[in-house]
PDB file of N, CA and C in Angstrom:
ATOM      1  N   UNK A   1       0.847  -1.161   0.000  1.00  0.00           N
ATOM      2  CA  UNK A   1       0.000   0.000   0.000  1.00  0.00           C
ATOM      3  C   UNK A   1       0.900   1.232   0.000  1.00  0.00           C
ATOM      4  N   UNK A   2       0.759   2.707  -0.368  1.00  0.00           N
ATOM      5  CA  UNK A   2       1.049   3.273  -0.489  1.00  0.00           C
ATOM      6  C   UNK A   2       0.668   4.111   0.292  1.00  0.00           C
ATOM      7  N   UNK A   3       1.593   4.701   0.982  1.00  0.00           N
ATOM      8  CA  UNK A   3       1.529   5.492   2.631  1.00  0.00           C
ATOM      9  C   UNK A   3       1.898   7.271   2.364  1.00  0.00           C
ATOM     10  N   UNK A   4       0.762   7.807   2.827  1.00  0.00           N
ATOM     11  CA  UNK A   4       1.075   9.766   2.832  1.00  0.00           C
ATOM     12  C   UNK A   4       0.930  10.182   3.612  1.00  0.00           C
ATOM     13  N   UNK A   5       1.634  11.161   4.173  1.00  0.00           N
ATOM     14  CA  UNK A   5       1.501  11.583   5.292  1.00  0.00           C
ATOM     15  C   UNK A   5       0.987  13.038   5.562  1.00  0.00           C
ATOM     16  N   UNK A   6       0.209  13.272   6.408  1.00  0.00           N
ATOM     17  CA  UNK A   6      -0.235  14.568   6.850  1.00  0.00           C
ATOM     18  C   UNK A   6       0.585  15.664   7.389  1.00  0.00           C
ATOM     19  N   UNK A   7       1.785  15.370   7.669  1.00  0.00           N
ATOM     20  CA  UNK A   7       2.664  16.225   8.169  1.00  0.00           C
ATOM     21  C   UNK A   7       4.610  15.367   7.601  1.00  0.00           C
ATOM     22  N   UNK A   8       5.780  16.241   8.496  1.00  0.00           N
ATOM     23  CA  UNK A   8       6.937  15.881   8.284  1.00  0.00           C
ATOM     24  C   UNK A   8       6.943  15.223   8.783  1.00  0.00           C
ATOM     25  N   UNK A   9       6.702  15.683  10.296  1.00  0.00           N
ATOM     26  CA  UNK A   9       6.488  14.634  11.858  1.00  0.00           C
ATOM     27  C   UNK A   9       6.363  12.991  11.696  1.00  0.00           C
ATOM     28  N   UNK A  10       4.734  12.982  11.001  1.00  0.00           N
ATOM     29  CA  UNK A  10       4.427  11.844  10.756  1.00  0.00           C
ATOM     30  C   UNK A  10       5.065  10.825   9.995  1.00  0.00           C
ATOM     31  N   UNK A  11       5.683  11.710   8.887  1.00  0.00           N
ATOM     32  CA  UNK A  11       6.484  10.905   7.813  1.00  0.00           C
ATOM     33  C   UNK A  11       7.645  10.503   8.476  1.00  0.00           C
ATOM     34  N   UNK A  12       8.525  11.308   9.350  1.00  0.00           N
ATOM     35  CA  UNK A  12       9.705  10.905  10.391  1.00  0.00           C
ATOM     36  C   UNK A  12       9.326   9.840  11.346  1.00  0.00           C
ATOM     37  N   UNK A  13       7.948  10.035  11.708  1.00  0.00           N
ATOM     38  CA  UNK A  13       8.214   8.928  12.645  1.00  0.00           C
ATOM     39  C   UNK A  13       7.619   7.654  12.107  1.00  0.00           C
ATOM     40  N   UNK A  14       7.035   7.365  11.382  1.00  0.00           N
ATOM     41  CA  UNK A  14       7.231   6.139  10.488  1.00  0.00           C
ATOM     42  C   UNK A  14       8.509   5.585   9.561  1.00  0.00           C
ATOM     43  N   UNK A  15       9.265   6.468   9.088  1.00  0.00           N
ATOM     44  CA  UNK A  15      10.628   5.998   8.909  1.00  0.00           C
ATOM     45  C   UNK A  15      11.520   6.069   9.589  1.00  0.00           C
ATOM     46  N   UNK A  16      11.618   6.626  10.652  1.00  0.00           N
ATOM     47  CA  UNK A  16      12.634   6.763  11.557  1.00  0.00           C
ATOM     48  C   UNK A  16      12.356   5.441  13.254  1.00  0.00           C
ATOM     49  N   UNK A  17      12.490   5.018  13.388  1.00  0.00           N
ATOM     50  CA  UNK A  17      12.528   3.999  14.650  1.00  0.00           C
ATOM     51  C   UNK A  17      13.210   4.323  15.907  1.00  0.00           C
ATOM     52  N   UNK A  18      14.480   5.062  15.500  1.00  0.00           N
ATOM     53  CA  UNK A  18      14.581   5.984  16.786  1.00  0.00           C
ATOM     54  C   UNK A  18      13.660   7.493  17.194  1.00  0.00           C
ATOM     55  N   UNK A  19      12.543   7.807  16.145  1.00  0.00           N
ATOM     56  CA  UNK A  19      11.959   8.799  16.384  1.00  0.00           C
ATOM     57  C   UNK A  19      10.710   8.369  16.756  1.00  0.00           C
ATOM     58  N   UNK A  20       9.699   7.028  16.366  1.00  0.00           N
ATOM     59  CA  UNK A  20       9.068   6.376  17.208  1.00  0.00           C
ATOM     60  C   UNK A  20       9.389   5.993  18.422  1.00  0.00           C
ATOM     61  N   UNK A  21      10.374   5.558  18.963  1.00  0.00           N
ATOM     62  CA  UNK A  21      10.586   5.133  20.499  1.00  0.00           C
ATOM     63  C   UNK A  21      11.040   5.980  20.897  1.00  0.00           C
ATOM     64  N   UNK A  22      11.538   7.754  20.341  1.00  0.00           N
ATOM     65  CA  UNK A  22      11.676   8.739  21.589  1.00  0.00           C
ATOM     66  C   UNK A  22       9.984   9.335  21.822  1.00  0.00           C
ATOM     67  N   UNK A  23       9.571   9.412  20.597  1.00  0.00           N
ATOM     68  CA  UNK A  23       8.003   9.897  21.476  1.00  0.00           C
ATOM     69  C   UNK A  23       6.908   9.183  21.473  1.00  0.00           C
ATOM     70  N   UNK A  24       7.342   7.874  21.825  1.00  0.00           N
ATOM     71  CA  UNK A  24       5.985   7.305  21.811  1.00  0.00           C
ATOM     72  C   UNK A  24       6.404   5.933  22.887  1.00  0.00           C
ATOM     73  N   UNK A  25       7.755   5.946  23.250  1.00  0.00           N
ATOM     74  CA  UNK A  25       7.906   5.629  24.376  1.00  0.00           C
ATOM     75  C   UNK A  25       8.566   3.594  23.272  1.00  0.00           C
ATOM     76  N   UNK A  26       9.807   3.020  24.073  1.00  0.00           N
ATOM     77  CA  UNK A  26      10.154   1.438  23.571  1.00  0.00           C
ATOM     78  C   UNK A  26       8.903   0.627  23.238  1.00  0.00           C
ATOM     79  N   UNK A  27       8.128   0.393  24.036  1.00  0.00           N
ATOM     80  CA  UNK A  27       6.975  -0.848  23.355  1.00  0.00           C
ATOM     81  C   UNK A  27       6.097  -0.111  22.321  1.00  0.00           C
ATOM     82  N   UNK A  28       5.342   1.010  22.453  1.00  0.00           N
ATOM     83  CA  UNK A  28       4.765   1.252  21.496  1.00  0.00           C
ATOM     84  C   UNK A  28       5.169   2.161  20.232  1.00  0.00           C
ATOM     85  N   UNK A  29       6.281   2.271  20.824  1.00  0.00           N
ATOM     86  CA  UNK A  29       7.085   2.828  19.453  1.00  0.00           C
ATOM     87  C   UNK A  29       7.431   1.257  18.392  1.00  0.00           C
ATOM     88  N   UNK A  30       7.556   0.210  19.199  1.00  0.00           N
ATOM     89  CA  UNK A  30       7.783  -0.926  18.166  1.00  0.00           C
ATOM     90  C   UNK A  30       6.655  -1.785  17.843  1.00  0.00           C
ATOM     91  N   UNK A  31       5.439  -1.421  18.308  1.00  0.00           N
ATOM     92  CA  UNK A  31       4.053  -2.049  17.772  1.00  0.00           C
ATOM     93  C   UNK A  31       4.150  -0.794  16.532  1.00  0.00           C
ATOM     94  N   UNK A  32       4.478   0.461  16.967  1.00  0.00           N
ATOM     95  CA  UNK A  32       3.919   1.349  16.027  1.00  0.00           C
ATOM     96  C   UNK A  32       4.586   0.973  14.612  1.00  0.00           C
ATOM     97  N   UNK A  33       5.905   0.826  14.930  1.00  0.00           N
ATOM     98  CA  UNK A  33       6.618   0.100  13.613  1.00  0.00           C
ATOM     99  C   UNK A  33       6.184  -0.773  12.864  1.00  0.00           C
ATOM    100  N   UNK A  34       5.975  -2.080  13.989  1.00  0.00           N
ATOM    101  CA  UNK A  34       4.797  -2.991  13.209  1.00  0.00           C
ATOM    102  C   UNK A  34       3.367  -2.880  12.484  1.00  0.00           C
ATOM    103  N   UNK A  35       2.890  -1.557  12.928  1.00  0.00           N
ATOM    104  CA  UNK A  35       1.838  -1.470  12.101  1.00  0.00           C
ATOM    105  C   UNK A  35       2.461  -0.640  11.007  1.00  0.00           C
ATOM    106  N   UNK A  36       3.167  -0.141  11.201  1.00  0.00           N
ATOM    107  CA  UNK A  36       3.321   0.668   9.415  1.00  0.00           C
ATOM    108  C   UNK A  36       4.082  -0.546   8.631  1.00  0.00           C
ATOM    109  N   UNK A  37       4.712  -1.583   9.381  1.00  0.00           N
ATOM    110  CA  UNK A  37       5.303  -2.548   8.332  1.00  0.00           C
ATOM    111  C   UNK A  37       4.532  -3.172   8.265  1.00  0.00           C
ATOM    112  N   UNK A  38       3.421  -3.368   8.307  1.00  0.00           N
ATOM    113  CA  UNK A  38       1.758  -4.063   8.086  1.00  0.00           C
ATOM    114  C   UNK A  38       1.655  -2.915   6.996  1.00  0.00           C
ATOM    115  N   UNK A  39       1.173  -1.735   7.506  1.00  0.00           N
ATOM    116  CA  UNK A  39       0.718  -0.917   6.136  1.00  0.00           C
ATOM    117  C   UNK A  39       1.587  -0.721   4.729  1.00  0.00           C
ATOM    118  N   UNK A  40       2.525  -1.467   4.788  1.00  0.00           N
ATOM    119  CA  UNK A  40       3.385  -1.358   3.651  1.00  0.00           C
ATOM    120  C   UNK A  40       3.337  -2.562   2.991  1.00  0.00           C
ATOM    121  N   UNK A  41       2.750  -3.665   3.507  1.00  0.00           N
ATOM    122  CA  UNK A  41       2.929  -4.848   3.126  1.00  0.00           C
ATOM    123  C   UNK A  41       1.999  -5.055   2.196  1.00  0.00           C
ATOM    124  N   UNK A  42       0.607  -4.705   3.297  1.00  0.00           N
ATOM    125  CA  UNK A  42      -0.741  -4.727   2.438  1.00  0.00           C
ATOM    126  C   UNK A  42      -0.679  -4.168   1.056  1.00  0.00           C
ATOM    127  N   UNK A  43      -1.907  -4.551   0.332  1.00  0.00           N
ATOM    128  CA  UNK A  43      -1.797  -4.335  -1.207  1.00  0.00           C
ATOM    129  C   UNK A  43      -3.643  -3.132  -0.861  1.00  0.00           C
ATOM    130  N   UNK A  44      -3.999  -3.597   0.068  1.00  0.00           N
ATOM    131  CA  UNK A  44      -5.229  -2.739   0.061  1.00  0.00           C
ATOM    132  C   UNK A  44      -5.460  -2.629   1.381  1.00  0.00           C
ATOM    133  N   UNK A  45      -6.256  -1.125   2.018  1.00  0.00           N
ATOM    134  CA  UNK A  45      -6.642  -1.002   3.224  1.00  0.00           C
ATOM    135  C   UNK A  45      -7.236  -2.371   4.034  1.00  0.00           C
ATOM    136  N   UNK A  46      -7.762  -2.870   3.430  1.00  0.00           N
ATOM    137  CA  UNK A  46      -8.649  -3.997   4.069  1.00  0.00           C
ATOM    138  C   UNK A  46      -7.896  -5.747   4.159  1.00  0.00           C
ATOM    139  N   UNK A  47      -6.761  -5.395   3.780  1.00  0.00           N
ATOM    140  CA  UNK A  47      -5.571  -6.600   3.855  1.00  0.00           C
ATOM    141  C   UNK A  47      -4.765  -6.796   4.887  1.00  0.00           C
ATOM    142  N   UNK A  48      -5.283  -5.310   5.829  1.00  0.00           N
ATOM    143  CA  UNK A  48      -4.306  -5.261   6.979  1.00  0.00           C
ATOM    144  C   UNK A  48      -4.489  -6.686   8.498  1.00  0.00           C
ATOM    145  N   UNK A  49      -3.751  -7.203   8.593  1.00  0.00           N
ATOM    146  CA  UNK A  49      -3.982  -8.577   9.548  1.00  0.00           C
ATOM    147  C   UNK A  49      -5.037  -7.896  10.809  1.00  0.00           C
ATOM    148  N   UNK A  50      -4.478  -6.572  11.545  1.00  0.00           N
ATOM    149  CA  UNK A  50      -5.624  -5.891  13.031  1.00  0.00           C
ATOM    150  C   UNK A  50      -6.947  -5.185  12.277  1.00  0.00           C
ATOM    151  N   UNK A  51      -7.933  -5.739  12.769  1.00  0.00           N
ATOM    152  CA  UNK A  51      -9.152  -5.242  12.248  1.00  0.00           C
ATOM    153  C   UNK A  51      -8.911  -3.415  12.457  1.00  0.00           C
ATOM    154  N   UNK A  52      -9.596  -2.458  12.371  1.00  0.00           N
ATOM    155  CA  UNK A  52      -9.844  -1.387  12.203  1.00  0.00           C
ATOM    156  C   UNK A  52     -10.687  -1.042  13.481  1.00  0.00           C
ATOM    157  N   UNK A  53     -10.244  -0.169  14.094  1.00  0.00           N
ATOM    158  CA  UNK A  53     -10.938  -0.206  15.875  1.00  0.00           C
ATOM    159  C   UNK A  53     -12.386   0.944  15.365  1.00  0.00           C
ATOM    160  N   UNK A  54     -12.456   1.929  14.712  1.00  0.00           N
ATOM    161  CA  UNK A  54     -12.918   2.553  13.884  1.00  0.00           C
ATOM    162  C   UNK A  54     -13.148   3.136  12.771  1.00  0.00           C
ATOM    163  N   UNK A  55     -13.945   3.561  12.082  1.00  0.00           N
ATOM    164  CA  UNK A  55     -14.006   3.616  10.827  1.00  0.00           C
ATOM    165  C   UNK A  55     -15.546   4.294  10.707  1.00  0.00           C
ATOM    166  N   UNK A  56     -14.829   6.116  10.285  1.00  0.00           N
ATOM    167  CA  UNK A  56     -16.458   6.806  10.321  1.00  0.00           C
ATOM    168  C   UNK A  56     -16.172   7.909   8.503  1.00  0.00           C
ATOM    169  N   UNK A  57     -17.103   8.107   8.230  1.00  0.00           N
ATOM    170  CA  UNK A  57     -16.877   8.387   6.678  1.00  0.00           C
ATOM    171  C   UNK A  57     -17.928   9.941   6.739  1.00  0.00           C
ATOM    172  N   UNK A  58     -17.343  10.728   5.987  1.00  0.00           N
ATOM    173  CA  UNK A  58     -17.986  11.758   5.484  1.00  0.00           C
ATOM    174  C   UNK A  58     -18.068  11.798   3.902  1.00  0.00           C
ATOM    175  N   UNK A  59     -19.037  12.149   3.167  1.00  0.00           N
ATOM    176  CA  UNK A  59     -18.445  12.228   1.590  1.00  0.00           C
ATOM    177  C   UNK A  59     -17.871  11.229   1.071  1.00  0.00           C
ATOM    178  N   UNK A  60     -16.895  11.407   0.545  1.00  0.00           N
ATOM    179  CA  UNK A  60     -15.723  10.338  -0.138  1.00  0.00           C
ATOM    180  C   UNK A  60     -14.491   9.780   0.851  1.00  0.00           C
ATOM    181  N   UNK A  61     -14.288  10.832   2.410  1.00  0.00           N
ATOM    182  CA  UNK A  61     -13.347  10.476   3.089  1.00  0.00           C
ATOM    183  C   UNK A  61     -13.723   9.602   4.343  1.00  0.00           C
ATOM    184  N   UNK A  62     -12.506   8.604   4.684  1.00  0.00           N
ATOM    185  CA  UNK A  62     -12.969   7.668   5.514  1.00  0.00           C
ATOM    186  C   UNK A  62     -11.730   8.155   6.655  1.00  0.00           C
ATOM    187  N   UNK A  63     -12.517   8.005   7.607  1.00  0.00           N
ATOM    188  CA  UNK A  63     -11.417   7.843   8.843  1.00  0.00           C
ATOM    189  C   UNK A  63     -11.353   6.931   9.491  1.00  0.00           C
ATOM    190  N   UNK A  64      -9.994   6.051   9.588  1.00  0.00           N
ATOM    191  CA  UNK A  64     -10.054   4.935  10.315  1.00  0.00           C
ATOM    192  C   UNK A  64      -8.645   5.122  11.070  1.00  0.00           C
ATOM    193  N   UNK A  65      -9.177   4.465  12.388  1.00  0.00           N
ATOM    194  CA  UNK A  65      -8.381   4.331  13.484  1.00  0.00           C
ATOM    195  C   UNK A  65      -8.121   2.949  13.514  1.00  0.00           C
ATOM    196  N   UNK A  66      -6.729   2.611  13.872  1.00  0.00           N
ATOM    197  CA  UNK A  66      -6.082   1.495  14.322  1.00  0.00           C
ATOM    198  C   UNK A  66      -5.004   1.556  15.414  1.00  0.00           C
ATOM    199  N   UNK A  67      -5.731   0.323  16.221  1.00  0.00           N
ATOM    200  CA  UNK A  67      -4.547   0.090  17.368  1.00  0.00           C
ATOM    201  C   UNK A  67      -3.304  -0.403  17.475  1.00  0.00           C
ATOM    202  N   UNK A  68      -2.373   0.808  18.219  1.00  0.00           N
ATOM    203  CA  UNK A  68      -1.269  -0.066  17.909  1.00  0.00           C
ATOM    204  C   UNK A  68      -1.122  -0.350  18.933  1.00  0.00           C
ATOM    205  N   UNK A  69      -1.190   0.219  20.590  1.00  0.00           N
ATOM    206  CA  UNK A  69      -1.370  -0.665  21.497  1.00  0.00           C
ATOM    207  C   UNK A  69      -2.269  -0.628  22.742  1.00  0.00           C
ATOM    208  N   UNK A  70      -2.418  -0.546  23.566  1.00  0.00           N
ATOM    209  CA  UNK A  70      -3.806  -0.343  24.728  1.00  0.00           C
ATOM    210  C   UNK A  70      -3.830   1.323  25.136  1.00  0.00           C
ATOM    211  N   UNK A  71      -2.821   2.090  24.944  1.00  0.00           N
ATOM    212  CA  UNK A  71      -3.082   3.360  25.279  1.00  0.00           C
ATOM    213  C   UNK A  71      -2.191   4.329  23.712  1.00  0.00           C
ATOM    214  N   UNK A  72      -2.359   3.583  22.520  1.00  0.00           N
ATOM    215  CA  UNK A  72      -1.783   4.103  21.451  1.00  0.00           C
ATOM    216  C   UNK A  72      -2.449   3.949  20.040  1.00  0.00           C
ATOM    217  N   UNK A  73      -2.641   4.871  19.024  1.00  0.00           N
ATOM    218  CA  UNK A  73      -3.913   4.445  18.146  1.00  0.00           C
ATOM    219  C   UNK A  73      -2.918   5.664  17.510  1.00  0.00           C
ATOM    220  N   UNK A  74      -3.005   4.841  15.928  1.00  0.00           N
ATOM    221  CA  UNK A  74      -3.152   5.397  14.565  1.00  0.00           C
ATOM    222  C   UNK A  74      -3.975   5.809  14.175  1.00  0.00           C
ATOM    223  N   UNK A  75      -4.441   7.023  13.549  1.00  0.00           N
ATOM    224  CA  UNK A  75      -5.535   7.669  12.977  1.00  0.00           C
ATOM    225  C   UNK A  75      -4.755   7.881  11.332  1.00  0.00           C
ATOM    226  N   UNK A  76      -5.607   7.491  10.180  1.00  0.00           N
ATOM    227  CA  UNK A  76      -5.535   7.754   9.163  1.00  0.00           C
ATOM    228  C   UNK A  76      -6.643   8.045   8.397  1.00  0.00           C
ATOM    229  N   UNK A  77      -6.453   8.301   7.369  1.00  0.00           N
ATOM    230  CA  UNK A  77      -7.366   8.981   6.654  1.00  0.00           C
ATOM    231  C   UNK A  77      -7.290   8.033   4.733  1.00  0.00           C
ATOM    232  N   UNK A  78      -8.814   7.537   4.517  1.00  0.00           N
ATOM    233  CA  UNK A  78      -8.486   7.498   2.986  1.00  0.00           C
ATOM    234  C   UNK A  78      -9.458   7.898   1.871  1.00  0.00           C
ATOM    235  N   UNK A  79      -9.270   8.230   1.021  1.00  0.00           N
ATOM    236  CA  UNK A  79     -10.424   9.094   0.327  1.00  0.00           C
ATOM    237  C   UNK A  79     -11.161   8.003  -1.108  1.00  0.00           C
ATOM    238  N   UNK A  80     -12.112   7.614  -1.219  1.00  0.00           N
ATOM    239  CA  UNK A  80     -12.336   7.190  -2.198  1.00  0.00           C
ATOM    240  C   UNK A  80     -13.530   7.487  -3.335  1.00  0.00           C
ATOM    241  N   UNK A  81     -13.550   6.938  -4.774  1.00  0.00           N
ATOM    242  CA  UNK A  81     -14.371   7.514  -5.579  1.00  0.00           C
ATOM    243  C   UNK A  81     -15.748   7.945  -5.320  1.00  0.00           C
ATOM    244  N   UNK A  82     -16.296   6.546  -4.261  1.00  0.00           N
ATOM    245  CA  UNK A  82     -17.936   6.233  -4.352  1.00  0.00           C
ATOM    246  C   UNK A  82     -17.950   5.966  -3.002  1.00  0.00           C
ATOM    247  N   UNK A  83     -18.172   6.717  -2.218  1.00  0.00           N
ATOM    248  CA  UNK A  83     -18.626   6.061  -0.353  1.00  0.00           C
ATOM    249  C   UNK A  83     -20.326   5.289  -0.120  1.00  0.00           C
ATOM    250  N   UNK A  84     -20.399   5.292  -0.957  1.00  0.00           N
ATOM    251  CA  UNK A  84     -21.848   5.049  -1.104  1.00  0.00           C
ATOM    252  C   UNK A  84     -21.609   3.504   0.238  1.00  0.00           C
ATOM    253  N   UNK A  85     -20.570   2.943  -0.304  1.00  0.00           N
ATOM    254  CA  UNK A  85     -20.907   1.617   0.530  1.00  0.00           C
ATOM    255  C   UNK A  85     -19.859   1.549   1.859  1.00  0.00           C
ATOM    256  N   UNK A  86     -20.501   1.565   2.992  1.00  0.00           N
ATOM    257  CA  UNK A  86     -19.442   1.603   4.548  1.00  0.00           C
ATOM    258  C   UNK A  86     -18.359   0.684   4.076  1.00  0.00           C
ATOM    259  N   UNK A  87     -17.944  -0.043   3.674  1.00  0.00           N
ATOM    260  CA  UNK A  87     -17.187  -0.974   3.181  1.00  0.00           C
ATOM    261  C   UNK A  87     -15.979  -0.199   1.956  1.00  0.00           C
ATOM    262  N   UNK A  88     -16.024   0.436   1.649  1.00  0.00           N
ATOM    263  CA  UNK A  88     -15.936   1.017   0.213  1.00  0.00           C
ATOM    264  C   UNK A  88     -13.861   1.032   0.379  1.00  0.00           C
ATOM    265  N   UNK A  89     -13.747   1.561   2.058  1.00  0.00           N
ATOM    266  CA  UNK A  89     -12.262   1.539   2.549  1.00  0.00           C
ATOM    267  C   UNK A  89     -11.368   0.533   2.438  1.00  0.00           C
ATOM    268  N   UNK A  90     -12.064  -0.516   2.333  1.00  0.00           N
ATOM    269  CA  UNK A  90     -11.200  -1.350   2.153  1.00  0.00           C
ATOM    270  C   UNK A  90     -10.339  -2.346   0.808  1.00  0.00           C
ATOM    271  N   UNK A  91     -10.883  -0.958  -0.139  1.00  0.00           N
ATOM    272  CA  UNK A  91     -10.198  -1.603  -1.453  1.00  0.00           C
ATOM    273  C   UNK A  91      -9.573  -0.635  -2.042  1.00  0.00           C
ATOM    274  N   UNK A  92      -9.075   0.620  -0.945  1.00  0.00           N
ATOM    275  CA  UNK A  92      -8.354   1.734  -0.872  1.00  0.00           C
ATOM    276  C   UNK A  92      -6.504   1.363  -0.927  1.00  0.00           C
ATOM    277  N   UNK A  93      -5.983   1.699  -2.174  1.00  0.00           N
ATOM    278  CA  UNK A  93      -4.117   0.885  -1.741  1.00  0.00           C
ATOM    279  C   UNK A  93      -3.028   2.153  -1.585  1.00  0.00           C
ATOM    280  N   UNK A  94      -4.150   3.851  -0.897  1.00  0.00           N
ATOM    281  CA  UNK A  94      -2.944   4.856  -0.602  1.00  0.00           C
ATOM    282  C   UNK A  94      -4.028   5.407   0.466  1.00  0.00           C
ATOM    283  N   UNK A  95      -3.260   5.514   1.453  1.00  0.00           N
ATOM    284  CA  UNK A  95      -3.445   5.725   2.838  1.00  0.00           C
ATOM    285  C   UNK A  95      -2.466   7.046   3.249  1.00  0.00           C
ATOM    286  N   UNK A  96      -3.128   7.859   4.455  1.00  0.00           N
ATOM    287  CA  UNK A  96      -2.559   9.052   4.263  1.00  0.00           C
ATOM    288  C   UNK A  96      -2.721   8.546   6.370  1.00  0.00           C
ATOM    289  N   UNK A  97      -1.313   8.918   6.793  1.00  0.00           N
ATOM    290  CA  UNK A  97      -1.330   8.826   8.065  1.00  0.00           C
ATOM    291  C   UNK A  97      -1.465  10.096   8.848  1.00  0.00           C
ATOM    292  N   UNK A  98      -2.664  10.380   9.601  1.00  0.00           N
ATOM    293  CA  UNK A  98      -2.465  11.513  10.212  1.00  0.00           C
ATOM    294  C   UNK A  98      -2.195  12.024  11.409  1.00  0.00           C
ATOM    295  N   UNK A  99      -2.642  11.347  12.300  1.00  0.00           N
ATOM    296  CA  UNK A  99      -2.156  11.205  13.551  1.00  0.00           C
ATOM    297  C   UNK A  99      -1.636  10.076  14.692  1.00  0.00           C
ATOM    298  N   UNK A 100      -1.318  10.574  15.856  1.00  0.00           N
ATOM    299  CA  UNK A 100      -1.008   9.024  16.675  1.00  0.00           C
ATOM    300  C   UNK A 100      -1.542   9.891  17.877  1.00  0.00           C
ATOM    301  N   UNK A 101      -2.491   9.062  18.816  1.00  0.00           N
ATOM    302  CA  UNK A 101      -2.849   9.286  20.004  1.00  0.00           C
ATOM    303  C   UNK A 101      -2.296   8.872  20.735  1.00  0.00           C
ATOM    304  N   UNK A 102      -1.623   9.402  21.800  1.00  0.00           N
ATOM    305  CA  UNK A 102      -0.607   8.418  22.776  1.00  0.00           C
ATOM    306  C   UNK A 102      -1.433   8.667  24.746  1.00  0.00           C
ATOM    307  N   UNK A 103      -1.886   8.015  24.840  1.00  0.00           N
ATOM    308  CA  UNK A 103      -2.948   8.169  26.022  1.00  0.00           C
ATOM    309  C   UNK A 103      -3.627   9.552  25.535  1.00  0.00           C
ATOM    310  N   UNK A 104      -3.735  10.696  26.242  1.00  0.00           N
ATOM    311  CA  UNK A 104      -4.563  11.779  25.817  1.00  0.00           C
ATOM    312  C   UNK A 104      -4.079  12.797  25.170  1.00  0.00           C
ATOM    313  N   UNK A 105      -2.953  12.330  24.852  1.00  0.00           N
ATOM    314  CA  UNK A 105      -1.866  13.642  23.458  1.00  0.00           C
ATOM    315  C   UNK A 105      -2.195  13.177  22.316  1.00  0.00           C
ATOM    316  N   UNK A 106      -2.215  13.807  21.156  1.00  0.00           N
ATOM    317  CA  UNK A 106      -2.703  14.200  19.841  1.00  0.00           C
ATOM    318  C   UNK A 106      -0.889  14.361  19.495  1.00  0.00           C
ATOM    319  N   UNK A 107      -0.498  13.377  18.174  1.00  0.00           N
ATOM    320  CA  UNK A 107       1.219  13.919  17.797  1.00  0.00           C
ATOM    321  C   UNK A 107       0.488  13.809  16.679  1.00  0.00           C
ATOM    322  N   UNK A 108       1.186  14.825  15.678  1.00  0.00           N
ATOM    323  CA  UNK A 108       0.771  14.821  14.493  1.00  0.00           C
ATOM    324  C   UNK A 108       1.811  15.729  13.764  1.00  0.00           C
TER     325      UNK A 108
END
């Protein structure tokens, strides 16, 4: 899948591994890794192995949240042609990462 990012931040701390485990702390800086090496693997949103903890849609854009660990969540964003169907996200193969919740902080 093909990964974009909403900010520099975001793009650093998905390629960087020492910039995930300075702000997001050793364990969930390396689940967090694991989920973007999940999101790189996949060929489509809906290929990813952790179900989707949420998933709410306006228009054409979908927002879905995924866990990366009990007090840490990925928020991304993906936009597609026809939302007509709640389902529609998961045959989405460019994903735009926008945030990470880390207990009650917002990094983005």
């Amino acid at each position: 899948m093909e990964l974009t990012f909403s900010t520099k931040f975001m793009r650093d701390l998905a390629a960087d591994s020492k910039k995930a485990y300075k702000h997001l702390g050793a364990d969930n800086g390396q689940a967090f890794i694991g989920v973007i090496a999940d999101l790189r693997a996949a060929i489509f949103a809906g290929d990813l192995p952790g179900a989707a903890t949420s998933v709410r849609h306006d228009d054409q854009i979908f927002h879905i949240d995924w866990v990366v660990s009990s007090i840490c969540t990925l928020h991304t964003v993906v936009a597609v042609a026809s939302a007509s169907n709640k389902e529609a996200w998961r045959d989405c193969y460019r994903i735009r990462l926008d945030a990470v919740t880390l207990g009650k902080e917002i990094l983005a």
